[in-house]
Structures are given as C-alpha cells and as structure tokens.
Protein backbone atom coordinates (compact mmCIF):
# COMPACT_ATOMS: atom_id res chain seq x y z
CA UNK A 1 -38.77 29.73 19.03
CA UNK A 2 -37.31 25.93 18.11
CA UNK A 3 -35.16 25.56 21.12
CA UNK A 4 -37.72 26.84 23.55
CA UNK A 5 -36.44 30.90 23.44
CA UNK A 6 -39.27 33.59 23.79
CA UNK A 7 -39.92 35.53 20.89
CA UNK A 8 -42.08 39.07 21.05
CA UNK A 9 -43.40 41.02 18.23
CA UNK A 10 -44.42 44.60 19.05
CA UNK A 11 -46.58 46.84 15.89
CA UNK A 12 -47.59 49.91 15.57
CA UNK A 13 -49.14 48.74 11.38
CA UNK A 14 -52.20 47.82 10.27
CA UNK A 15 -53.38 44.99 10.05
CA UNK A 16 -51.91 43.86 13.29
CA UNK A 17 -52.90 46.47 15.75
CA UNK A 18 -56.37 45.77 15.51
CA UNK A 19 -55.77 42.31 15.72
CA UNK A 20 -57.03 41.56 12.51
CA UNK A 21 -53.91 39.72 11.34
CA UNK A 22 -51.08 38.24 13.11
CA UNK A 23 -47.28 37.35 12.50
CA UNK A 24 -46.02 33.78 11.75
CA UNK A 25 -45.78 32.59 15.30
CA UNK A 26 -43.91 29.01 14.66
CA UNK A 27 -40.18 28.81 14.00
CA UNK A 28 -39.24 25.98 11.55
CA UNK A 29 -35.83 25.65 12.10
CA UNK A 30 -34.41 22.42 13.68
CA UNK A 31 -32.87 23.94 16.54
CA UNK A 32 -32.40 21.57 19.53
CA UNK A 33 -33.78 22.36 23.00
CA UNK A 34 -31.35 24.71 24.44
CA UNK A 35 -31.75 23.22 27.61
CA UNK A 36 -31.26 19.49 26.50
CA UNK A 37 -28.75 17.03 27.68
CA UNK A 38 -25.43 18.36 25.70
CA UNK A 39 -23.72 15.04 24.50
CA UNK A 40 -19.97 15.09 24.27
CA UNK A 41 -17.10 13.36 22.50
CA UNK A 42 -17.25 10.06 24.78
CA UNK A 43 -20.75 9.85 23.89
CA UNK A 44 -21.90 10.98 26.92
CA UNK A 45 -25.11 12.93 27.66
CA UNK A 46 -24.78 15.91 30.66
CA UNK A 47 -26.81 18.11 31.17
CA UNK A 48 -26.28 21.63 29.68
CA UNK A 49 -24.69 24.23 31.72
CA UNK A 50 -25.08 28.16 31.84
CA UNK A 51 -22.78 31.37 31.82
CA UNK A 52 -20.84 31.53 35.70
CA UNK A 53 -20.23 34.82 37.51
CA UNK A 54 -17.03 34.87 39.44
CA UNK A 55 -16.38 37.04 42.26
CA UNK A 56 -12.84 39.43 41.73
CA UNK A 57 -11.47 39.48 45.48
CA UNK A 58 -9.90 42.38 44.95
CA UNK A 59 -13.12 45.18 43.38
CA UNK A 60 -16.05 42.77 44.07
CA UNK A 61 -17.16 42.73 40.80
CA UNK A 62 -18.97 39.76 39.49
CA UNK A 63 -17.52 39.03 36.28
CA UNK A 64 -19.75 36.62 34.05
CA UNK A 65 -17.94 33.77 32.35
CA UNK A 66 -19.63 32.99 29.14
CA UNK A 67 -17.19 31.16 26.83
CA UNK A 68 -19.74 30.06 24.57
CA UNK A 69 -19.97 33.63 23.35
CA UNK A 70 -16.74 32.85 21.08
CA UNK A 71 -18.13 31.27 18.26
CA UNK A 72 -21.30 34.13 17.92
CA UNK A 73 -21.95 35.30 14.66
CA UNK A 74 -19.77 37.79 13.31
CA UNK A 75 -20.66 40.33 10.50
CA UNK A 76 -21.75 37.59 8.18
CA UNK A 77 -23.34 38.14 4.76
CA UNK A 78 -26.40 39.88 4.12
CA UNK A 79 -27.79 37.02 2.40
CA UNK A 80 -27.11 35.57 6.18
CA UNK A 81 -28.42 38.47 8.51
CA UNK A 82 -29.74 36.52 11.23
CA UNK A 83 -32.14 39.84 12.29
CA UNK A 84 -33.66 40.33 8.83
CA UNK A 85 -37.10 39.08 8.30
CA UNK A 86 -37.50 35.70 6.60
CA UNK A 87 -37.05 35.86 2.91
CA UNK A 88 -40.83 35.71 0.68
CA UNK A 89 -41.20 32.14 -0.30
CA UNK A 90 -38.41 30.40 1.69
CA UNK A 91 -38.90 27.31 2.99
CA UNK A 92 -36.30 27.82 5.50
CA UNK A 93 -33.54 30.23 6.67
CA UNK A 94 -31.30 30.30 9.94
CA UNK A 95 -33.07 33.57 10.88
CA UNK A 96 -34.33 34.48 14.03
CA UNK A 97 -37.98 36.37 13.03
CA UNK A 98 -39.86 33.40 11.33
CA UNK A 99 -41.99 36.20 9.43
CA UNK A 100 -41.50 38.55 6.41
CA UNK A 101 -41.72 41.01 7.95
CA UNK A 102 -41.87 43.32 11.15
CA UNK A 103 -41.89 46.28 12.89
CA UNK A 104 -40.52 45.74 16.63
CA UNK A 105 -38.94 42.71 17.41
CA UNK A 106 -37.98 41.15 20.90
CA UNK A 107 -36.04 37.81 21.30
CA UNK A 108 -33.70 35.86 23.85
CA UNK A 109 -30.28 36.42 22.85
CA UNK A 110 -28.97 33.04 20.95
CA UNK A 111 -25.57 33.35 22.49
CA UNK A 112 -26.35 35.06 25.55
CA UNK A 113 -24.05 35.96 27.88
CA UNK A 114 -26.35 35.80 31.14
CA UNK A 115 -29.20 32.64 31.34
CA UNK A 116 -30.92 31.29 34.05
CA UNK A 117 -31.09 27.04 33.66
CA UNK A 118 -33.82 25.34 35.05
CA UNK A 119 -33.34 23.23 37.95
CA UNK A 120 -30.21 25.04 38.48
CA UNK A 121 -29.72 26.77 42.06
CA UNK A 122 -28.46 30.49 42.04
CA UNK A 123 -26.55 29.86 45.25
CA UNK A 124 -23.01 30.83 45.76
CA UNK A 125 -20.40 28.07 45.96
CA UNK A 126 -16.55 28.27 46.47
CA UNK A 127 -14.63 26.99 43.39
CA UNK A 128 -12.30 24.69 44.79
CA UNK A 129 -12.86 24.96 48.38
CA UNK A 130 -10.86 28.40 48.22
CA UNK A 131 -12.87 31.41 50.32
CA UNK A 132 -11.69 34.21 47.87
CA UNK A 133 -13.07 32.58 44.85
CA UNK A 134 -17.16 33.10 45.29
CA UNK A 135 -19.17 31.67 42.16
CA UNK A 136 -22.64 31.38 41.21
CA UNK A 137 -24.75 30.69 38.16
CA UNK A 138 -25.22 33.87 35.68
CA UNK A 139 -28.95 33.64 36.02
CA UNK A 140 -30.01 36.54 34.04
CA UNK A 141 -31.64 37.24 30.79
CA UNK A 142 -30.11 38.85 27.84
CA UNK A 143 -32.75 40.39 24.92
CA UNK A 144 -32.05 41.56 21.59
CA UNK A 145 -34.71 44.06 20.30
CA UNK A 146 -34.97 45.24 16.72
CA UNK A 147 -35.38 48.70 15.94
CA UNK A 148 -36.64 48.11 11.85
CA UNK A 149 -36.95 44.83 9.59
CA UNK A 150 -34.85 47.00 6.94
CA UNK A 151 -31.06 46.25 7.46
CA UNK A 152 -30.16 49.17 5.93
CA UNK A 153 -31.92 51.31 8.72
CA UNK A 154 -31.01 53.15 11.96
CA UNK A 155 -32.79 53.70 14.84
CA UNK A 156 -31.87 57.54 13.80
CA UNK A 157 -33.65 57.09 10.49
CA UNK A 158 -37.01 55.58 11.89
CA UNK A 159 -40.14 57.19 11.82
CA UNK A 160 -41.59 59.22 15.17
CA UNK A 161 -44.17 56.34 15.47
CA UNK A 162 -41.77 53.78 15.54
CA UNK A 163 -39.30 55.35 17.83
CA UNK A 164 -42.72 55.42 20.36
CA UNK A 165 -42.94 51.37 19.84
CA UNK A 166 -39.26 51.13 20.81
CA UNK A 167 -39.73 53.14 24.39
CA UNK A 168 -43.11 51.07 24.77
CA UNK A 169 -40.93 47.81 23.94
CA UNK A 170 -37.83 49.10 26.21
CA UNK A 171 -40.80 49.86 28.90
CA UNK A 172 -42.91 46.53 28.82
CA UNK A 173 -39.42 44.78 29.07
CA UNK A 174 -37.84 46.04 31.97
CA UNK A 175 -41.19 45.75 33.85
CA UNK A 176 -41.34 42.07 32.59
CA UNK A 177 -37.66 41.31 33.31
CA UNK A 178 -37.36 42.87 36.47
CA UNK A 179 -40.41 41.21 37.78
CA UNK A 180 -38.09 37.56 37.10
CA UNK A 181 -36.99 35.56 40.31
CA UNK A 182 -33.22 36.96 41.38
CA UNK A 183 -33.11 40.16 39.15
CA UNK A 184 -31.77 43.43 40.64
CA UNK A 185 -31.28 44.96 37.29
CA UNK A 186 -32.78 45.42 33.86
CA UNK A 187 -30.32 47.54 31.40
CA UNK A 188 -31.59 48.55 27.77
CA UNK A 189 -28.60 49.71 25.85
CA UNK A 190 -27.35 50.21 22.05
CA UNK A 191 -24.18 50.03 20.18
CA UNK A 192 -23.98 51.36 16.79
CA UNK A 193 -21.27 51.12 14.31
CA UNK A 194 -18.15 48.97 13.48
CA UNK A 195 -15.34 51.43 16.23
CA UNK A 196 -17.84 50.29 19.00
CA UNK A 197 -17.53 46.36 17.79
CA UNK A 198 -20.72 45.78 16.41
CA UNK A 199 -20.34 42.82 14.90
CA UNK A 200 -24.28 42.50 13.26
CA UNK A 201 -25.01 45.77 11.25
CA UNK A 202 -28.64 45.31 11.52
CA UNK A 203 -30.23 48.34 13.74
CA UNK A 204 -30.95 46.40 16.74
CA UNK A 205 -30.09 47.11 20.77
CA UNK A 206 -30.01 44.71 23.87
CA UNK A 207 -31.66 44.24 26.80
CA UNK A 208 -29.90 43.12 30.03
CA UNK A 209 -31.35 41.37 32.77
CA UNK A 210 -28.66 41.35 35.52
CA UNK A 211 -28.81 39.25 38.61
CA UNK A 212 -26.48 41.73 40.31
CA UNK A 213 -25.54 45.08 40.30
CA UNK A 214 -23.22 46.29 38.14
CA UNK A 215 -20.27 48.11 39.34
CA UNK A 216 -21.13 51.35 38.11
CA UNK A 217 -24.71 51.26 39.56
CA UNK A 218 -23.21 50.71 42.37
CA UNK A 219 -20.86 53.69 42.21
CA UNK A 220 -23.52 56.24 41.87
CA UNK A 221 -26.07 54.34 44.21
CA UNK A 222 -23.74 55.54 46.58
CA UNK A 223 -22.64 58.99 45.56
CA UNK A 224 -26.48 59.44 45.74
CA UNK A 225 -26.72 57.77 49.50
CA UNK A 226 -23.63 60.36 50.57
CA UNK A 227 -25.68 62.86 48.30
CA UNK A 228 -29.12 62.29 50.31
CA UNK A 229 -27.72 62.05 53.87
CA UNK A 230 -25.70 65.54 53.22
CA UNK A 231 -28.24 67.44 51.89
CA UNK A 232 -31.33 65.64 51.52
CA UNK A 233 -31.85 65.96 47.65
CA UNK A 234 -31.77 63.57 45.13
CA UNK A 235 -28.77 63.76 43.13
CA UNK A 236 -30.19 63.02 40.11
CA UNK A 237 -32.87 65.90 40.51
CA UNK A 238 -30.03 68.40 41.86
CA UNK A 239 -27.42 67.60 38.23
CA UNK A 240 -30.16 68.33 36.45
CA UNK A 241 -31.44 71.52 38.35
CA UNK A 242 -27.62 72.72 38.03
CA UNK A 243 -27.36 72.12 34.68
CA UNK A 244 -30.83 74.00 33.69
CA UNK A 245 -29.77 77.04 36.18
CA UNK A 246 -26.05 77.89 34.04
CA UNK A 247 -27.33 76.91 30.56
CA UNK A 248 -24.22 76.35 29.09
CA UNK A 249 -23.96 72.61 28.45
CA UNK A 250 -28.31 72.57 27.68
CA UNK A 251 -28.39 70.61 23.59
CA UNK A 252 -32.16 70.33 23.62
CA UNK A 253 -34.76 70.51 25.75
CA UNK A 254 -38.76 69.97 25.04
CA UNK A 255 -41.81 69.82 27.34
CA UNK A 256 -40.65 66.60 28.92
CA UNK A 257 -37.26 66.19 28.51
CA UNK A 258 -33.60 67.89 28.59
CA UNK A 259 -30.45 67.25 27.26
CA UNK A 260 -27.23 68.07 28.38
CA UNK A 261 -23.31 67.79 28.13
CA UNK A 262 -22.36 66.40 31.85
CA UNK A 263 -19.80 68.51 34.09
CA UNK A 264 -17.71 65.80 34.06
CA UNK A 265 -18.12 64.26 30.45
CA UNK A 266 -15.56 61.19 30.11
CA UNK A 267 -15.83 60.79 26.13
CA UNK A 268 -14.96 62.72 23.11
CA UNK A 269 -18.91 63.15 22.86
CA UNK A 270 -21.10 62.81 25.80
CA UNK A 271 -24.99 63.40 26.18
CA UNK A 272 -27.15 62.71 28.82
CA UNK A 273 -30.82 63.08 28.55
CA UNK A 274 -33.07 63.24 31.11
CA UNK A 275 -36.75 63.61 32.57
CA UNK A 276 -38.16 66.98 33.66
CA UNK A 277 -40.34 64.63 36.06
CA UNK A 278 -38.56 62.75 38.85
CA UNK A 279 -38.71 58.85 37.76
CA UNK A 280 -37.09 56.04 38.70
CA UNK A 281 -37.70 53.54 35.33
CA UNK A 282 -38.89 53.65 32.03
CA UNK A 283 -42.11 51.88 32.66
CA UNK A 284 -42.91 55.28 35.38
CA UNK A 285 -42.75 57.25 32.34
CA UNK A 286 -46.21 58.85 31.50
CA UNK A 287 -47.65 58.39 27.98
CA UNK A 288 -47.04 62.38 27.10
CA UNK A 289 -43.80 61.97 28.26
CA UNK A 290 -43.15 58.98 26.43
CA UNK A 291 -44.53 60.80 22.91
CA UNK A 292 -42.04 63.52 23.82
CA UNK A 293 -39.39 61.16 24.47
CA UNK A 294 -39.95 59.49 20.99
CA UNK A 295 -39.60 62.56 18.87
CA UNK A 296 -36.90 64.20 21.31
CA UNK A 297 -34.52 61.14 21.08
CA UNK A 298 -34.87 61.51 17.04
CA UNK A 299 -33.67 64.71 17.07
CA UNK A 300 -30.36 64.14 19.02
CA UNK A 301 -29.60 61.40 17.35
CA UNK A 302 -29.69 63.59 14.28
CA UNK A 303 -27.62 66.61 16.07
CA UNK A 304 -24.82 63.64 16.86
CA UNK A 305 -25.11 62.29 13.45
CA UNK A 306 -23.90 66.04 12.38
CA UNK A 307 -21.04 66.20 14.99
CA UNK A 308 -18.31 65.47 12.88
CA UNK A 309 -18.03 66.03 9.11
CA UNK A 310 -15.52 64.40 6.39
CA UNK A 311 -12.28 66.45 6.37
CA UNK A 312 -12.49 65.76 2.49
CA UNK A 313 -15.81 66.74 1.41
CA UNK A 314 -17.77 68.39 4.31
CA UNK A 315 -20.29 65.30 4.44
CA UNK A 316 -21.27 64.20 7.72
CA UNK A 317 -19.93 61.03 9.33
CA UNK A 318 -22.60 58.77 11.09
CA UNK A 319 -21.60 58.67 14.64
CA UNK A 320 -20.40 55.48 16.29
CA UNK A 321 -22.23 55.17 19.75
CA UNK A 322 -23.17 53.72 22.95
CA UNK A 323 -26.69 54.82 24.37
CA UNK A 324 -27.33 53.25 27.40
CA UNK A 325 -30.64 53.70 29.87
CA UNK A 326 -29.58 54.38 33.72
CA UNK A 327 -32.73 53.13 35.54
CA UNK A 328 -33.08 52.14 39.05
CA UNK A 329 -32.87 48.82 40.27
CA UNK A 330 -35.41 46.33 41.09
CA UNK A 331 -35.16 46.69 44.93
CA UNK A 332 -32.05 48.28 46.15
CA UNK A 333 -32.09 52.10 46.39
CA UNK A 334 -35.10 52.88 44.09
CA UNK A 335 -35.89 56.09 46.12
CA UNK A 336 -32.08 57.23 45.52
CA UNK A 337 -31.92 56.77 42.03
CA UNK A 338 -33.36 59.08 38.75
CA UNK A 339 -33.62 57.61 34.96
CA UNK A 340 -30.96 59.09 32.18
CA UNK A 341 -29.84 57.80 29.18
CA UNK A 342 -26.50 58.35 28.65
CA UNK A 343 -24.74 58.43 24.74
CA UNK A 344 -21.30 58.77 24.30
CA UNK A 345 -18.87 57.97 21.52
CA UNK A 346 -15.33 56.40 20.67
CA UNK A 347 -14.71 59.05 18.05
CA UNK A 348 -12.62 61.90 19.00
CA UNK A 349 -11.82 63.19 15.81
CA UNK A 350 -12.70 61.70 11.95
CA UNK A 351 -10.67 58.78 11.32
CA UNK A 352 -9.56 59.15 15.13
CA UNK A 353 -10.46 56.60 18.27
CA UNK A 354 -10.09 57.33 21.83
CA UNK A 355 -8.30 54.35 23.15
CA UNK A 356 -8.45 52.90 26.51
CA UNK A 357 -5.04 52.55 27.41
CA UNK A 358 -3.10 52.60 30.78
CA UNK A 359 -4.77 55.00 33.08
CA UNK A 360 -8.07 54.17 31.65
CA UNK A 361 -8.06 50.57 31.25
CA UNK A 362 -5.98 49.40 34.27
CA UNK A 363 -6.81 52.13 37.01
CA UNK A 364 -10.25 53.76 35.55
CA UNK A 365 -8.73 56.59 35.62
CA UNK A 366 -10.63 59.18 33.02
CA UNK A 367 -8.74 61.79 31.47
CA UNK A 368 -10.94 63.63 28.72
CA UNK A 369 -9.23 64.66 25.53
CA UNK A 370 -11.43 68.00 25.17
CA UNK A 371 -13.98 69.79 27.53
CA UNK A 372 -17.58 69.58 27.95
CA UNK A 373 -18.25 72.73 26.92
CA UNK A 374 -16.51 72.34 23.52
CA UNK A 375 -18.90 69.10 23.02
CA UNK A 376 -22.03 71.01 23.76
CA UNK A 377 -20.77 74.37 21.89
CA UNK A 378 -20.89 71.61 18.85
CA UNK A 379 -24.37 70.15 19.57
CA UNK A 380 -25.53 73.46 20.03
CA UNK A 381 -24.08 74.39 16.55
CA UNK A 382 -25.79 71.68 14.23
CA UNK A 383 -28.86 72.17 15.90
CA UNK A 384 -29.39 75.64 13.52
C-alpha cells in the first residue's frame, strides 16, 4: 500500500484463480511512509512512535496505549466507505482496496492499535524509574479482513464458497502472523452491528497479532493446567464430551463440527462451536473439516439471525455479535489448549442491551440474565 502497509487479496473467481488475471496491485494514494520522521509544530522531525503496553500492578494485564486510535474513521458516508472497492473510472479515492473489485481482502489496520516499528527494541523499560510501572513497545500486528466487496453484505449472507475463502484467509493468517518475531498470539475475531460499536458497516472482521497473552487466555490456560494435572484430560476435549453425552444444550452438529450453549453461558446468547477432532489452531484444521466448517458456520449464523423477532411485526432482527476464534498460542501451552469459536451477543431482549455495569465491569463478576438452556431451547427452535 502507499505508506508501506501489506495488502492481501484472497479469490475463489475466475479469472484470478487460475492466474489468468490479477488485481490492481499499486495504491495511488499519497499516503506518507507510516514509518517516516513525524514532524511537529516546532518544525521538528522525530521519528514516529508506536502503540505502548503498560503493565497494571495490580492484575498483570498489559494494557496497550494507542491514542492515535481517536481520530479513526467513524461510520462515514457510503460515498466514503474506506472497505468498498474503488469506484469504476476514478482516478482516485481514500479507499483501502485499490481495485474494483474483490472477493477476500486482507490489510494492516490503518489505525492499528498494536504495531511493531522498525529499529524499535521490544524490551521492557520502567516509566520513570518507578518498579511498578513495566512498559514496552505494542509490537504486534492488527489485520482487517473483508468478508464481501458489497457493503450491503454479511458474512451470514455469503455464499458457501466464500465462507471456505474466509477460514482459508483466517488460516493462512494466523500461520503467517504467528510465525512474526515476539508473537504469542494470533486472534481472528468479528463484531457485527451498531450495539457492539461497529463503527464501519462494511462486513469485515480483524485479525490480532498479540505480543502477549491476553488475560483471558491466560485464565483458561490454567484451568486447563489444574484440568490436566487432576485428571489427565484435556479440558477442551472433556466440555465437549460432556456436552455431546446430556444433549441438552447441542444447536447443530455435522460430520466435523458441534455446536453448543456452554454450562456456564455469560451472555443473553452464547454459542460455542467446536471441532469433533482435537486441534490446537485453525491452520491444523483438515481440508474436509474446513468445507464442513464453511457451510456449518452459515447455518448458525442464520439460526442466531432468527433468535429474536420484532415485537411489532414478527420479522426477525439481525443479531448484533461478537464471534471470536479461541486458538492456542504460539508457544506457551499448545498441548493444553483446543480451538472454539465463541459468539455471543449484547441483546437480551429486542430493543434491550445487557449492560456492563458494577459487578461486571469493576469486579468481572458475571451474572447471566437467563439460563443456558433457555438460549439453546431457542436455537434449537428456529432450526425447524
């Protein structure tokens, strides 16, 4: 791209499969380096500087600091959709695909809130001499991937054969990113609709590149260590070998995959989906398993999209969403940990959010406003 991001087209339409075209490769915007000497208001030239994590002495957490993240676009026009294709015939447009069109799209996150600079050390330092205040450069990578070039689209509204070029893009990426110098983590992930705080409508997802653990990896890295040394199973393996054994939370299931309600669900709707095969990543998946994934995934996102109807006319209300893929990290605890993708929405009721107020937002403290049961009786339901 212009200021030296990667771009990555992946097709699954002639004529660019069999190589026998390919997409405009050269970005014509006039987009500085990104990486170039940032001159401020005494005329001075320094060089630029990346996101910080900061250490919180009292969880651990590293906490990234990206505070040029404020002035991202926000739901702009869609004569200004910065994931839409370039426009037939224009000379230029502050897009970020250069061509017309597309079918899977990969690119560096313009305002991203983890970036490694070169020539920049990822060593810890103390911020002001003070021992309790650890810092260090946020030197990951942050991805946006594109689901359709149609802005009007979902991911739950593309075809079966794109759906398979989003798991092989979500696969090549977290093989590619967590082969990168310093990263323990690779995290594909989706938010869909205006409750979550989407603030591009374009059917897109992220991809996450962390150069740390987050803390709930870490949580269940060690519920599955405690798991292990008590009984010797995988944890992972013995949820889902629970859940298959009393039925009663099962949504779907298919050759390769299951879906469930979890025990414990935390949101108003909750759905994890997981391998029949033990594997720790997306890139371990098998190609039958990732065809079965592809149609699979379609068909839950159509259940959810049937989960709650208008009170008014009986018409179905698109869900608002997080879908998020649990994979295991680069180095630590790979043999402990299982792949899931875990989906879970906001929306409690139509018209109705679940906040996170006290007990949730200042002591993580869940409580769930219905019951597991009642969220899978639902799924169950629409699937007829």
């Amino acid at each position: 791209m212009a200021d030296g991001r990667e771009l990555l087209y992946f097709d699954d339409s002639e004529p660019y499969v069999s190589g026998a075209a390919t997409r405009r490769l050269d970005d014509p915007r006039p987009l500085p380096d990104r990486f170039a000497p940032v001159v401020g208001p005494d005329g001075v030239a320094r060089p630029v500087t990346g996101p910080e994590l900061r250490r919180d002495p009292l969880t651990g957490d590293w906490i990234p600091m990206a505070a040029h993240r404020m002035n991202r676009t926000f739901l702009p026009p869609a004569d200004a959709n910065p994931l839409a294709p370039a426009r037939p015939g224009a000379a230029y447009q502050d897009g970020e695909v250069p061509d017309t069109d597309y079918d899977v799209v990969v690119f560096e996150n313009r305002f991203p809130s983890l970036m490694a600079v070169p020539g920049v050390p990822d060593v810890v330092t103390r911020a002001d001499g003070e021992e309790l205040w650890p810092t260090r450069p946020a030197a990951g990578r942050c991805e946006v991937i594109c689901f359709s070039s149609d802005p009007t689209a979902s991911l739950r509204t593309v075809s079966p054969r794109r759906m398979r070029t989003v798991v092989e893009a979500w696969a090549d990426r977290t093989r590619t990113l967590g082969a990168l110098p310093g990263i323990e983590q690779v995290f594909a992930f989706e938010n869909r609709g205006k409750e979550i705080g989407v603030t591009l409508h374009h059917p897109h997802g992220q991809i996450y590149a962390f150069p740390y653990l987050t803390p709930r990896t870490r949580t269940m890295l060690e519920q599955a260590r405690v798991h292990a040394e008590r009984t010797g199973g995988l944890l992972g393996r013995d949820v889902l070998d629970a859940e298959l054994r009393h039925g009663t939370r099962v949504v779907l299931e298919s050759e390769h995959w299951v879906a469930y309600v979890p025990f414990a669900a935390r949101w108003p709707v909750e759905v994890h989906l997981a391998p029949r095969r033990d594997v720790p990543d997306l890139p371990a998946l098998t190609d039958a398993e990732r065809d079965d994934l592809a149609t699979t995934y379609l068909e839950l996102l159509r259940r959810l999209d049937l989960f709650f109807v208008d009170p008014d006319d009986g018409s179905p209300i698109a869900l608002p969403y997080i879908s998020g893929w649990h994979q295991a990290p680069v180095r630590e605890g790979r043999d402990l940990c299982r792949l899931h993708l875990q989906v879970f929405s906001v929306l409690r009721a139509p018209g109705k959010l679940k906040y996170l107020a006290g007990v949730e937002s200042a002591m993580a403290a869940w409580i769930s406003d219905t019951t597991p049961e009642r969220i899978a009786a639902r799924l169950q339901e629409v699937a007829r």
